[in-house]
PDB file of N, CA and C in Angstrom:
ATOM      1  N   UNK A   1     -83.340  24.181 -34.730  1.00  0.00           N
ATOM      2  CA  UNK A   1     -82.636  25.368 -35.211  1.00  0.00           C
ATOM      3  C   UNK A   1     -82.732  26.465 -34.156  1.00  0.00           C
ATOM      4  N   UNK A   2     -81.447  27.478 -34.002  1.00  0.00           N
ATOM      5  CA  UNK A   2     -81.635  28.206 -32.674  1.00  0.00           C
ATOM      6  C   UNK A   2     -82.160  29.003 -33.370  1.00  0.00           C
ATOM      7  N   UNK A   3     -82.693  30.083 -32.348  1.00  0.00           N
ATOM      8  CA  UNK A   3     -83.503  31.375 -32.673  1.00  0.00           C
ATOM      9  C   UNK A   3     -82.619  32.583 -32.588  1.00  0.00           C
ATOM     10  N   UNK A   4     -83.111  34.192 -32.843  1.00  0.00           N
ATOM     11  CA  UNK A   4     -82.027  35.226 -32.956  1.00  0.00           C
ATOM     12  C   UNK A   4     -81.801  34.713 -30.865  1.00  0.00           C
ATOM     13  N   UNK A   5     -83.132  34.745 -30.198  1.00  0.00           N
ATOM     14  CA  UNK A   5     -82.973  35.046 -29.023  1.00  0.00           C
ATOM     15  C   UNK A   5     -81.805  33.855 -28.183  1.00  0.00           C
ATOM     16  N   UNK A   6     -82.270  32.349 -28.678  1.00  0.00           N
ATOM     17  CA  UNK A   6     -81.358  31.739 -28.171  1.00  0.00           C
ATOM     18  C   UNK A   6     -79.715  32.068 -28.347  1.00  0.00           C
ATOM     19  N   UNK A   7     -79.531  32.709 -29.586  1.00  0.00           N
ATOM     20  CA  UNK A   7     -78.197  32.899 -29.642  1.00  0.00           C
ATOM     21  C   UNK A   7     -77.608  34.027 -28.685  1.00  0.00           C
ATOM     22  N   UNK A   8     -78.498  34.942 -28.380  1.00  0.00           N
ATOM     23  CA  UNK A   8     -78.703  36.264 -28.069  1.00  0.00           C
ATOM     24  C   UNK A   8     -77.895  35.683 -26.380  1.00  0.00           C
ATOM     25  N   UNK A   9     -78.538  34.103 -25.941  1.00  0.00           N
ATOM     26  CA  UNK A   9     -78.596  33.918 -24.700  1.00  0.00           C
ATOM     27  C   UNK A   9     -77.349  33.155 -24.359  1.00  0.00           C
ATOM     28  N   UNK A  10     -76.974  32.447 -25.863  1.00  0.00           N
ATOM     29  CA  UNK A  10     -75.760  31.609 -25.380  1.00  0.00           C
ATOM     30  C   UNK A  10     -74.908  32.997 -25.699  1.00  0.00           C
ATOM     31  N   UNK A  11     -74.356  34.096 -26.534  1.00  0.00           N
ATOM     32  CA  UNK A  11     -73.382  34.976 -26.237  1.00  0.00           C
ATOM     33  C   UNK A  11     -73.367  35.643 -24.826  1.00  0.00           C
ATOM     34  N   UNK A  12     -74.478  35.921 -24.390  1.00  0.00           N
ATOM     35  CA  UNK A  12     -74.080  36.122 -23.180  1.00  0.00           C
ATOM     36  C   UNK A  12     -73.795  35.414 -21.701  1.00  0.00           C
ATOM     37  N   UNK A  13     -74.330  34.189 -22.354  1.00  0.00           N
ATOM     38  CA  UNK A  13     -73.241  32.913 -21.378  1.00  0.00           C
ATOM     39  C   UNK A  13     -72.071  32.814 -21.523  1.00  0.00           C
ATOM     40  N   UNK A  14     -72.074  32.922 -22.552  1.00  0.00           N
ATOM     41  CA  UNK A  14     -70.459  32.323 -23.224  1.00  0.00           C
ATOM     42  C   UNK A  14     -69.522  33.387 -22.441  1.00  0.00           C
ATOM     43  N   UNK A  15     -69.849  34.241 -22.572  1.00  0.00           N
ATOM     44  CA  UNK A  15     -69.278  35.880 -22.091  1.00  0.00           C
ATOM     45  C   UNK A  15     -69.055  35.772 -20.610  1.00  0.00           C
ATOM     46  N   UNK A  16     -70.056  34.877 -20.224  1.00  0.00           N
ATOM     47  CA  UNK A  16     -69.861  34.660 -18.716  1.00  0.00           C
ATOM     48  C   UNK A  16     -70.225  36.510 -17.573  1.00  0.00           C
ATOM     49  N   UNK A  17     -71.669  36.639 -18.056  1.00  0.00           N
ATOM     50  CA  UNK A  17     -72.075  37.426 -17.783  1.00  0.00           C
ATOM     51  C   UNK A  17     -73.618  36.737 -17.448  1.00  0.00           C
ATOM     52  N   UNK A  18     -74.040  37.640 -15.982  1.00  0.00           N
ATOM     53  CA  UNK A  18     -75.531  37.216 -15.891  1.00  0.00           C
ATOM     54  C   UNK A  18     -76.503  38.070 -16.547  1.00  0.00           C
ATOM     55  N   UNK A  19     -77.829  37.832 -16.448  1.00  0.00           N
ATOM     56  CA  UNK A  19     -78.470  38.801 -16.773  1.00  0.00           C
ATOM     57  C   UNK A  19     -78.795  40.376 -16.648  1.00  0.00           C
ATOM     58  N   UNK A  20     -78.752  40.202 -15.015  1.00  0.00           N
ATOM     59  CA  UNK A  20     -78.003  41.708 -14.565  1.00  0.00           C
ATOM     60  C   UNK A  20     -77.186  42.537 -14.946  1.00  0.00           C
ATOM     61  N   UNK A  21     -76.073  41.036 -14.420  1.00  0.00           N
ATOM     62  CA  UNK A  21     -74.486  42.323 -15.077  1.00  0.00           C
ATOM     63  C   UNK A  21     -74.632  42.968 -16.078  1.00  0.00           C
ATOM     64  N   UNK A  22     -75.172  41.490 -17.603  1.00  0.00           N
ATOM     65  CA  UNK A  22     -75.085  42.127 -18.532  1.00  0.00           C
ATOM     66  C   UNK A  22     -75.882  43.524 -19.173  1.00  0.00           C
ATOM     67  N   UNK A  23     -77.226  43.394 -17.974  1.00  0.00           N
ATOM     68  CA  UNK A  23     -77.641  44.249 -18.424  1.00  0.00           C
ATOM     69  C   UNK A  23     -77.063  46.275 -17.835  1.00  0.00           C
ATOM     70  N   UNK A  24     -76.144  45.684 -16.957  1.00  0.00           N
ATOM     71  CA  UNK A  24     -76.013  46.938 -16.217  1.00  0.00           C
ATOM     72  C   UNK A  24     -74.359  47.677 -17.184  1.00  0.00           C
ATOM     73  N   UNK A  25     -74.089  46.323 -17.659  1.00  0.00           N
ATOM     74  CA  UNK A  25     -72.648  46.606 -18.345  1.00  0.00           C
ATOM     75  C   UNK A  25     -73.563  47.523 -19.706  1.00  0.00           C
ATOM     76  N   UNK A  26     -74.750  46.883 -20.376  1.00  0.00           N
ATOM     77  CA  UNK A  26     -75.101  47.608 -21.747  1.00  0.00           C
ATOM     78  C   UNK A  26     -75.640  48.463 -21.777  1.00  0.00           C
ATOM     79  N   UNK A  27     -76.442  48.603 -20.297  1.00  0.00           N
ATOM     80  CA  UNK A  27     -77.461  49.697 -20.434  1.00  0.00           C
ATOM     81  C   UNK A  27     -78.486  49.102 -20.914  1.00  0.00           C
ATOM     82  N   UNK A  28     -79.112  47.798 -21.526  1.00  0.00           N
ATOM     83  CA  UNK A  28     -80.145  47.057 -21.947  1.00  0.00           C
ATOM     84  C   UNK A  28     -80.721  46.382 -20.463  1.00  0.00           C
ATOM     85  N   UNK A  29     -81.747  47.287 -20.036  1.00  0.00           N
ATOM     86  CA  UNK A  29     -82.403  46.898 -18.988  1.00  0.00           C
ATOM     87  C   UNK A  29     -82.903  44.938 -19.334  1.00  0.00           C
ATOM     88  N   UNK A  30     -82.830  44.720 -17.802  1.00  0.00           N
ATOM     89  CA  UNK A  30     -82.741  42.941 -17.727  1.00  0.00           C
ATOM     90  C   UNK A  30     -83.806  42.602 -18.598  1.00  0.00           C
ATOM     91  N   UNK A  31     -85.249  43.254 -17.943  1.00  0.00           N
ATOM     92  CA  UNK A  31     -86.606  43.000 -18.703  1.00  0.00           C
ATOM     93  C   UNK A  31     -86.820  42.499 -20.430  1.00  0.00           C
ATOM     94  N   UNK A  32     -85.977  43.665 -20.700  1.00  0.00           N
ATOM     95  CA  UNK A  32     -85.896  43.762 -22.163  1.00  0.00           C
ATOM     96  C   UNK A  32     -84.965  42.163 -22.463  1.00  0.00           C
ATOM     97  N   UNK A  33     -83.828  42.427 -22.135  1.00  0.00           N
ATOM     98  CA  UNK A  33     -82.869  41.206 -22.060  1.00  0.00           C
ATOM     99  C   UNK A  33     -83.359  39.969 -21.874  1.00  0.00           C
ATOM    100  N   UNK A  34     -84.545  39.903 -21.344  1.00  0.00           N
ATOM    101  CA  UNK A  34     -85.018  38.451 -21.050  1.00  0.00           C
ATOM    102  C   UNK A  34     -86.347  38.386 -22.422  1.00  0.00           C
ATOM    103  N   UNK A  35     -87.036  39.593 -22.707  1.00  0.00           N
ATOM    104  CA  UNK A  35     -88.000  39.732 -23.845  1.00  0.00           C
ATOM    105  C   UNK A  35     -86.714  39.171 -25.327  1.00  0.00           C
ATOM    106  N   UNK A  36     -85.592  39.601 -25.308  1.00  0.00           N
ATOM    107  CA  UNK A  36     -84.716  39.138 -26.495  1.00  0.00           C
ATOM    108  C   UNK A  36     -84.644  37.778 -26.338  1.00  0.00           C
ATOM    109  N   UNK A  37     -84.372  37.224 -25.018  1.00  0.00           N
ATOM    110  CA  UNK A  37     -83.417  35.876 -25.482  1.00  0.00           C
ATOM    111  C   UNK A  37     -85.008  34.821 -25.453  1.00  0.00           C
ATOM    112  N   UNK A  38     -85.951  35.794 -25.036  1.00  0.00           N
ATOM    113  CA  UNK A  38     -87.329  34.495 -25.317  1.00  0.00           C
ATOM    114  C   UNK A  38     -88.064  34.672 -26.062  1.00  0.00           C
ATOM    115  N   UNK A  39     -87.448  35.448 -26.947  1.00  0.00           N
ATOM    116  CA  UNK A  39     -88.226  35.512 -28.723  1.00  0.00           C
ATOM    117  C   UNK A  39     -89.452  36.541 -28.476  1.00  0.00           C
ATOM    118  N   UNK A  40     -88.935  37.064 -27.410  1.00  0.00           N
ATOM    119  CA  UNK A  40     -90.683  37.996 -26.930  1.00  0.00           C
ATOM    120  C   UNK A  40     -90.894  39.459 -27.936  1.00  0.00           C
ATOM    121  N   UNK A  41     -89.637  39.625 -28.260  1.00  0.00           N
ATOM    122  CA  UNK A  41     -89.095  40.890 -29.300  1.00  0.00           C
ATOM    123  C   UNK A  41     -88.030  40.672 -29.804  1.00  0.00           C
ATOM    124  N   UNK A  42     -88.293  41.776 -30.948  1.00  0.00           N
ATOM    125  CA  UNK A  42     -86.729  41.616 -31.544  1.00  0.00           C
ATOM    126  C   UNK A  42     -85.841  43.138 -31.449  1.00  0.00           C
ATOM    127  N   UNK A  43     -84.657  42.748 -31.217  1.00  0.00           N
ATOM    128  CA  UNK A  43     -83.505  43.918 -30.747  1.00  0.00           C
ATOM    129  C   UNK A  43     -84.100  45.080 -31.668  1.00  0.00           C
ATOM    130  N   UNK A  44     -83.248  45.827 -31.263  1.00  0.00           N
ATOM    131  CA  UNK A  44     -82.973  47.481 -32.411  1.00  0.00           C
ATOM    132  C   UNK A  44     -81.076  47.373 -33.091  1.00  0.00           C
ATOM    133  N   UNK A  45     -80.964  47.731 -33.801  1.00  0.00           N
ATOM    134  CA  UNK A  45     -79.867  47.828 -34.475  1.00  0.00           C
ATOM    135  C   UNK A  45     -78.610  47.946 -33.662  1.00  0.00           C
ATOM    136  N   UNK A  46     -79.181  49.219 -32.552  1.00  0.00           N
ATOM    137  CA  UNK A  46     -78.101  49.744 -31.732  1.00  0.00           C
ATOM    138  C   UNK A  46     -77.833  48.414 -30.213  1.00  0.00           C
ATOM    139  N   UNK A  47     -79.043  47.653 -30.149  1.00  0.00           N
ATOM    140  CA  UNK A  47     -78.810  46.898 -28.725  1.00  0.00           C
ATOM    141  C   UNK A  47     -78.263  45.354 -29.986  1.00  0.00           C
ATOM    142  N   UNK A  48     -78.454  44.803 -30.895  1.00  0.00           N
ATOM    143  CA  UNK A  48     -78.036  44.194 -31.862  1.00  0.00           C
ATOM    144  C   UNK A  48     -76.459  44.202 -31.676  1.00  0.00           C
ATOM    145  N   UNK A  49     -76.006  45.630 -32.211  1.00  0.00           N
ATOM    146  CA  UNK A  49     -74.405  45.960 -31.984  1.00  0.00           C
ATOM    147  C   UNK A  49     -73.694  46.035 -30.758  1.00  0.00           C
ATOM    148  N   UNK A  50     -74.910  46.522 -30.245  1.00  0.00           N
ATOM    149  CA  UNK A  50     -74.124  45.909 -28.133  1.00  0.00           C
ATOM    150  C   UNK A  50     -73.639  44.903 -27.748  1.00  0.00           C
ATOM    151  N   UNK A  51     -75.008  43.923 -28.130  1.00  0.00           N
ATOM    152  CA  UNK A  51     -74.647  42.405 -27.731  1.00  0.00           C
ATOM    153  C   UNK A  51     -73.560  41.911 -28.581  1.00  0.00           C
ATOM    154  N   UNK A  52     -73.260  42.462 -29.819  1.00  0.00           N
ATOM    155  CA  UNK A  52     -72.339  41.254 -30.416  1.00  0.00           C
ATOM    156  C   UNK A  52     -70.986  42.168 -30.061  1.00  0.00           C
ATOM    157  N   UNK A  53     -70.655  43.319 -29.561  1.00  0.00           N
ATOM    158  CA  UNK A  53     -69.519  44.076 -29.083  1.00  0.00           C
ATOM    159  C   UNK A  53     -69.333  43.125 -27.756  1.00  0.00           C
ATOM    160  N   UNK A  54     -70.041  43.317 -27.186  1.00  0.00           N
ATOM    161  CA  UNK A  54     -70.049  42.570 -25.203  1.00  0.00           C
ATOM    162  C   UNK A  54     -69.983  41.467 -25.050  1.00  0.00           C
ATOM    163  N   UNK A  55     -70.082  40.610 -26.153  1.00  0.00           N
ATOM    164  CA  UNK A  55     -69.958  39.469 -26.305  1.00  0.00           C
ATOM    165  C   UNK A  55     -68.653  38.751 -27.249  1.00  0.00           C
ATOM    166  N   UNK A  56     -68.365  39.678 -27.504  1.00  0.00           N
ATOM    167  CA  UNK A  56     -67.091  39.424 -28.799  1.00  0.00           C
ATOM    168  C   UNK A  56     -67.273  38.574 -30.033  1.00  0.00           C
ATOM    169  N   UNK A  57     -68.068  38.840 -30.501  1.00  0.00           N
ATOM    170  CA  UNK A  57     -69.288  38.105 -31.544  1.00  0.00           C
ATOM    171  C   UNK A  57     -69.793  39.035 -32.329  1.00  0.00           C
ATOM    172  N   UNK A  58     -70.392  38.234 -33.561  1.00  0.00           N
ATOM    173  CA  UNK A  58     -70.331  39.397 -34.572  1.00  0.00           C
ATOM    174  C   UNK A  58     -72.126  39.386 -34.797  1.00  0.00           C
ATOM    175  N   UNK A  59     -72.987  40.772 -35.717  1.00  0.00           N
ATOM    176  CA  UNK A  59     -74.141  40.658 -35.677  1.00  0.00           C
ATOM    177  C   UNK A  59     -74.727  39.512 -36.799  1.00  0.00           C
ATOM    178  N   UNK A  60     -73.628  39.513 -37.580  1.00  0.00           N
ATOM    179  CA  UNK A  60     -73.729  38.003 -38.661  1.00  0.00           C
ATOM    180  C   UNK A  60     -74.482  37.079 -37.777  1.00  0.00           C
ATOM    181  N   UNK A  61     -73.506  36.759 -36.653  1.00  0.00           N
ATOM    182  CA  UNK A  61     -73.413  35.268 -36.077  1.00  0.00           C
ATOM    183  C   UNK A  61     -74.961  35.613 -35.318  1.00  0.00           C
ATOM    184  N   UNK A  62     -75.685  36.840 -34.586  1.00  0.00           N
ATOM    185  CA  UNK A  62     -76.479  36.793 -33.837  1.00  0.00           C
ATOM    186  C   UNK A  62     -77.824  36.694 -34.420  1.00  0.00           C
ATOM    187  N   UNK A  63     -77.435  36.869 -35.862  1.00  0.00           N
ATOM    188  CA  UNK A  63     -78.159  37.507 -36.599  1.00  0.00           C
ATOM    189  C   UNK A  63     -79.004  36.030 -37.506  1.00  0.00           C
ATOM    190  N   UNK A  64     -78.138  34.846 -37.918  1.00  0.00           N
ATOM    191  CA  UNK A  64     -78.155  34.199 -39.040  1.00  0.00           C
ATOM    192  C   UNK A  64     -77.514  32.590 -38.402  1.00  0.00           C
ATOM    193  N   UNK A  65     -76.989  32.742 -37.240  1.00  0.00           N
ATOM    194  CA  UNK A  65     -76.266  31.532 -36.791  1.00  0.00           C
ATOM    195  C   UNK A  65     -75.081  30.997 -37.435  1.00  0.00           C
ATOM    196  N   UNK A  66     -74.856  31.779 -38.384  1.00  0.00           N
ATOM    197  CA  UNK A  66     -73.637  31.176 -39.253  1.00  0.00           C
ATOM    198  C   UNK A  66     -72.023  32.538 -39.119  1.00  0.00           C
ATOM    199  N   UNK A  67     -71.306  31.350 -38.902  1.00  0.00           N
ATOM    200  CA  UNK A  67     -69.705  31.707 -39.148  1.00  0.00           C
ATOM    201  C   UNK A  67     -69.409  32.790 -39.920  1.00  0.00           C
ATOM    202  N   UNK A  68     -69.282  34.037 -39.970  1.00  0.00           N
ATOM    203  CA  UNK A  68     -68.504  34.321 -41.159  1.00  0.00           C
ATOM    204  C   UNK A  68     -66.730  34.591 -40.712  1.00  0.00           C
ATOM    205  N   UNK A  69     -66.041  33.945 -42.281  1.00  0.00           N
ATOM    206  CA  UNK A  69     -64.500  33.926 -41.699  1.00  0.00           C
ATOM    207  C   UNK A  69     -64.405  35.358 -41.655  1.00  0.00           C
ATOM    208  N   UNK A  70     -63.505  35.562 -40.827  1.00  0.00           N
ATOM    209  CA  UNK A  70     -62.768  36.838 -40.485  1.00  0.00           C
ATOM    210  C   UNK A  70     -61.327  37.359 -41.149  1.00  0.00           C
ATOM    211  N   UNK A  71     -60.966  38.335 -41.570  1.00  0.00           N
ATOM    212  CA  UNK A  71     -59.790  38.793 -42.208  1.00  0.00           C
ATOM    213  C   UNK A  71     -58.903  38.315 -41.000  1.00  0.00           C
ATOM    214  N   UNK A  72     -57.200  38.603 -40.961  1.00  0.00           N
ATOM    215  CA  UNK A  72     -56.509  37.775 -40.081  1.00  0.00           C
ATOM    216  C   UNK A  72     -56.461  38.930 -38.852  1.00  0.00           C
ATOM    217  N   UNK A  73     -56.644  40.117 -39.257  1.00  0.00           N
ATOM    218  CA  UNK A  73     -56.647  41.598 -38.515  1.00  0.00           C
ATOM    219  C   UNK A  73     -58.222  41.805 -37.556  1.00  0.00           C
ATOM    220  N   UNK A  74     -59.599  41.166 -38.251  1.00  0.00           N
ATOM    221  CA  UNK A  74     -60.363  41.187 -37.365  1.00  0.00           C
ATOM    222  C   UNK A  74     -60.525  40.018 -36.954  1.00  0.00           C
ATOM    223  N   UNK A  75     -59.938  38.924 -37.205  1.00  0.00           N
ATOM    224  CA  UNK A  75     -59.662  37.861 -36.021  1.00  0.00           C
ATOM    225  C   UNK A  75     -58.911  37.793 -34.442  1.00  0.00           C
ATOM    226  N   UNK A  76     -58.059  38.780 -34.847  1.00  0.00           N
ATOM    227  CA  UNK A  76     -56.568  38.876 -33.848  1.00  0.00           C
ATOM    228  C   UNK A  76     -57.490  40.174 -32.882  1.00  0.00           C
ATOM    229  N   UNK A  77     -58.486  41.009 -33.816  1.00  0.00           N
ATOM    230  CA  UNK A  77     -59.118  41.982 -32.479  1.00  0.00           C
ATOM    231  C   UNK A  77     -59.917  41.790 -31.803  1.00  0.00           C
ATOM    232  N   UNK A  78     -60.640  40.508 -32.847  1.00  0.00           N
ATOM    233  CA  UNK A  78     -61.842  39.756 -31.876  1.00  0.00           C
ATOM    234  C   UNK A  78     -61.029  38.853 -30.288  1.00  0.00           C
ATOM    235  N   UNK A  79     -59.867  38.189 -30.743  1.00  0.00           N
ATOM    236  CA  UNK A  79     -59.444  37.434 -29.685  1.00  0.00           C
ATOM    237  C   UNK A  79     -58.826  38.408 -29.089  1.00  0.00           C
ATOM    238  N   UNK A  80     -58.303  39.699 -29.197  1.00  0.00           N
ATOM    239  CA  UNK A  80     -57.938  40.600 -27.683  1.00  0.00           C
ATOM    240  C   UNK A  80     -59.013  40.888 -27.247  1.00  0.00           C
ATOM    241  N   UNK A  81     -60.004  41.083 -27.469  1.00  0.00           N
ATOM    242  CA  UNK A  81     -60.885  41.989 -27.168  1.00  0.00           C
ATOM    243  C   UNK A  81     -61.839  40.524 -25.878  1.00  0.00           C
ATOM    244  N   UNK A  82     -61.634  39.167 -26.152  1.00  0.00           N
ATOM    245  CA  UNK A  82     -62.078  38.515 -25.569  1.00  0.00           C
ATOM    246  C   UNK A  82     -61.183  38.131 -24.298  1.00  0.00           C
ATOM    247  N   UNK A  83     -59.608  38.321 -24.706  1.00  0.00           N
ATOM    248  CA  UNK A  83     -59.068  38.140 -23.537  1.00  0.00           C
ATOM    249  C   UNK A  83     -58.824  39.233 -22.689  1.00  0.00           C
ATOM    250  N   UNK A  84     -59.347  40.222 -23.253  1.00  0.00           N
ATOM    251  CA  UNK A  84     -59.713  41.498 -22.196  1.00  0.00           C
ATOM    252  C   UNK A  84     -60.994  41.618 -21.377  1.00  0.00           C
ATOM    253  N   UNK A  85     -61.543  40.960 -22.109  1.00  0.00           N
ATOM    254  CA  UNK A  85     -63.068  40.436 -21.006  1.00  0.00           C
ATOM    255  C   UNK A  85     -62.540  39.827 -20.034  1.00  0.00           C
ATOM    256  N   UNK A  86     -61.885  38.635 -20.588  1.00  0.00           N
ATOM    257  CA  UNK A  86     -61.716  37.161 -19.339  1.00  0.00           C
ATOM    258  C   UNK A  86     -60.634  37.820 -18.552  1.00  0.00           C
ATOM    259  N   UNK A  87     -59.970  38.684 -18.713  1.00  0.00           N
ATOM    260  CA  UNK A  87     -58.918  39.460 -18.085  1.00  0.00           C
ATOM    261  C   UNK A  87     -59.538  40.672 -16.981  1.00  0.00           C
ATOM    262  N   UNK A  88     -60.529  41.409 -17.321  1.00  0.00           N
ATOM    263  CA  UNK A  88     -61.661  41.973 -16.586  1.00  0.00           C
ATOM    264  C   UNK A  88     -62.447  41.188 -15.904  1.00  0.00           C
ATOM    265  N   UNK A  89     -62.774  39.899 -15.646  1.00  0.00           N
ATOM    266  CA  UNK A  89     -63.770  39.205 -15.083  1.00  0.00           C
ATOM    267  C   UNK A  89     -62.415  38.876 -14.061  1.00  0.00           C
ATOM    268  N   UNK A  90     -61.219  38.212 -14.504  1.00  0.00           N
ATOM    269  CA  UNK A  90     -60.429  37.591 -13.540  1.00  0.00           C
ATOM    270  C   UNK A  90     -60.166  38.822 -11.994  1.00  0.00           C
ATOM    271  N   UNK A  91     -59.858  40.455 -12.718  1.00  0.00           N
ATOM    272  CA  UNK A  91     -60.034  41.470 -11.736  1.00  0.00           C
ATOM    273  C   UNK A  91     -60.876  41.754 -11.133  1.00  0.00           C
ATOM    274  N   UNK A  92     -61.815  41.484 -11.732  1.00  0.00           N
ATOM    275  CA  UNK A  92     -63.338  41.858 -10.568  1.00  0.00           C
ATOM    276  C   UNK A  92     -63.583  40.800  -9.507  1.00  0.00           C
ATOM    277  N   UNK A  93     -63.025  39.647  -9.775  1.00  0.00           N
ATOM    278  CA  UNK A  93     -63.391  38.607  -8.852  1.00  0.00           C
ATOM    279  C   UNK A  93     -62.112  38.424  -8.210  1.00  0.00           C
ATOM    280  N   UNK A  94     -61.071  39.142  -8.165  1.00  0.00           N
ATOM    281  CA  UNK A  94     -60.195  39.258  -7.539  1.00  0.00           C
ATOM    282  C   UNK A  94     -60.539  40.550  -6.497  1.00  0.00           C
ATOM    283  N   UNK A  95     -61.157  41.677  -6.743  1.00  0.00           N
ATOM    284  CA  UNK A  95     -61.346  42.400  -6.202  1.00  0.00           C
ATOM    285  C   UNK A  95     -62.757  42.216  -5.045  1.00  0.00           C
ATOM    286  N   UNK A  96     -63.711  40.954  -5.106  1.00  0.00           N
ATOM    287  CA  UNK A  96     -64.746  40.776  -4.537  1.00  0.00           C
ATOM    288  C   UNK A  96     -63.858  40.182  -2.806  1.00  0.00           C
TER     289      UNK A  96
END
């Protein structure tokens, strides 16, 4: 069974963010970031709502490991909001 932290670690894979970035994109220094995803602590409410914003993921899912369905309106904002990531990653590595 995963843990809050393992999930903590695959959203921000999935996101296709390193530890750095991600931590420089949240403001959640790396240290801390690596204390979350290895069960060393547990988040605060406000770095909780970071990760599942930056990740396009909800605090349900980070929270409990489970699905919850989405209305058809916060489905459609979750998937812009992800192809505005992968749309931001494609510019930055265009710009390197």
């Amino acid at each position: 069974m995963s843990t809050l932290g393992d999930r903590i670690y695959t959203a921000r894979t999935r996101a296709g963010r390193s530890q750095l970035d991600f931590a420089a994109r949240t403001n959640i220094p790396a240290k801390r970031l690596s204390q979350l995803e290895n069960d060393q602590d547990t988040p605060t409410l406000k770095e909780l709502i970071t990760v599942a914003r930056m990740t396009s993921t909800t605090t349900d899912w980070l929270l409990t490991g489970k699905v919850k369905q989405c209305t058809p309106d916060e489905c459609a904002a979750n998937r812009l909001r992800q192809i505005t990531q992968r749309l931001n990653l494609i510019a930055q590595a265009r710009r390197r």
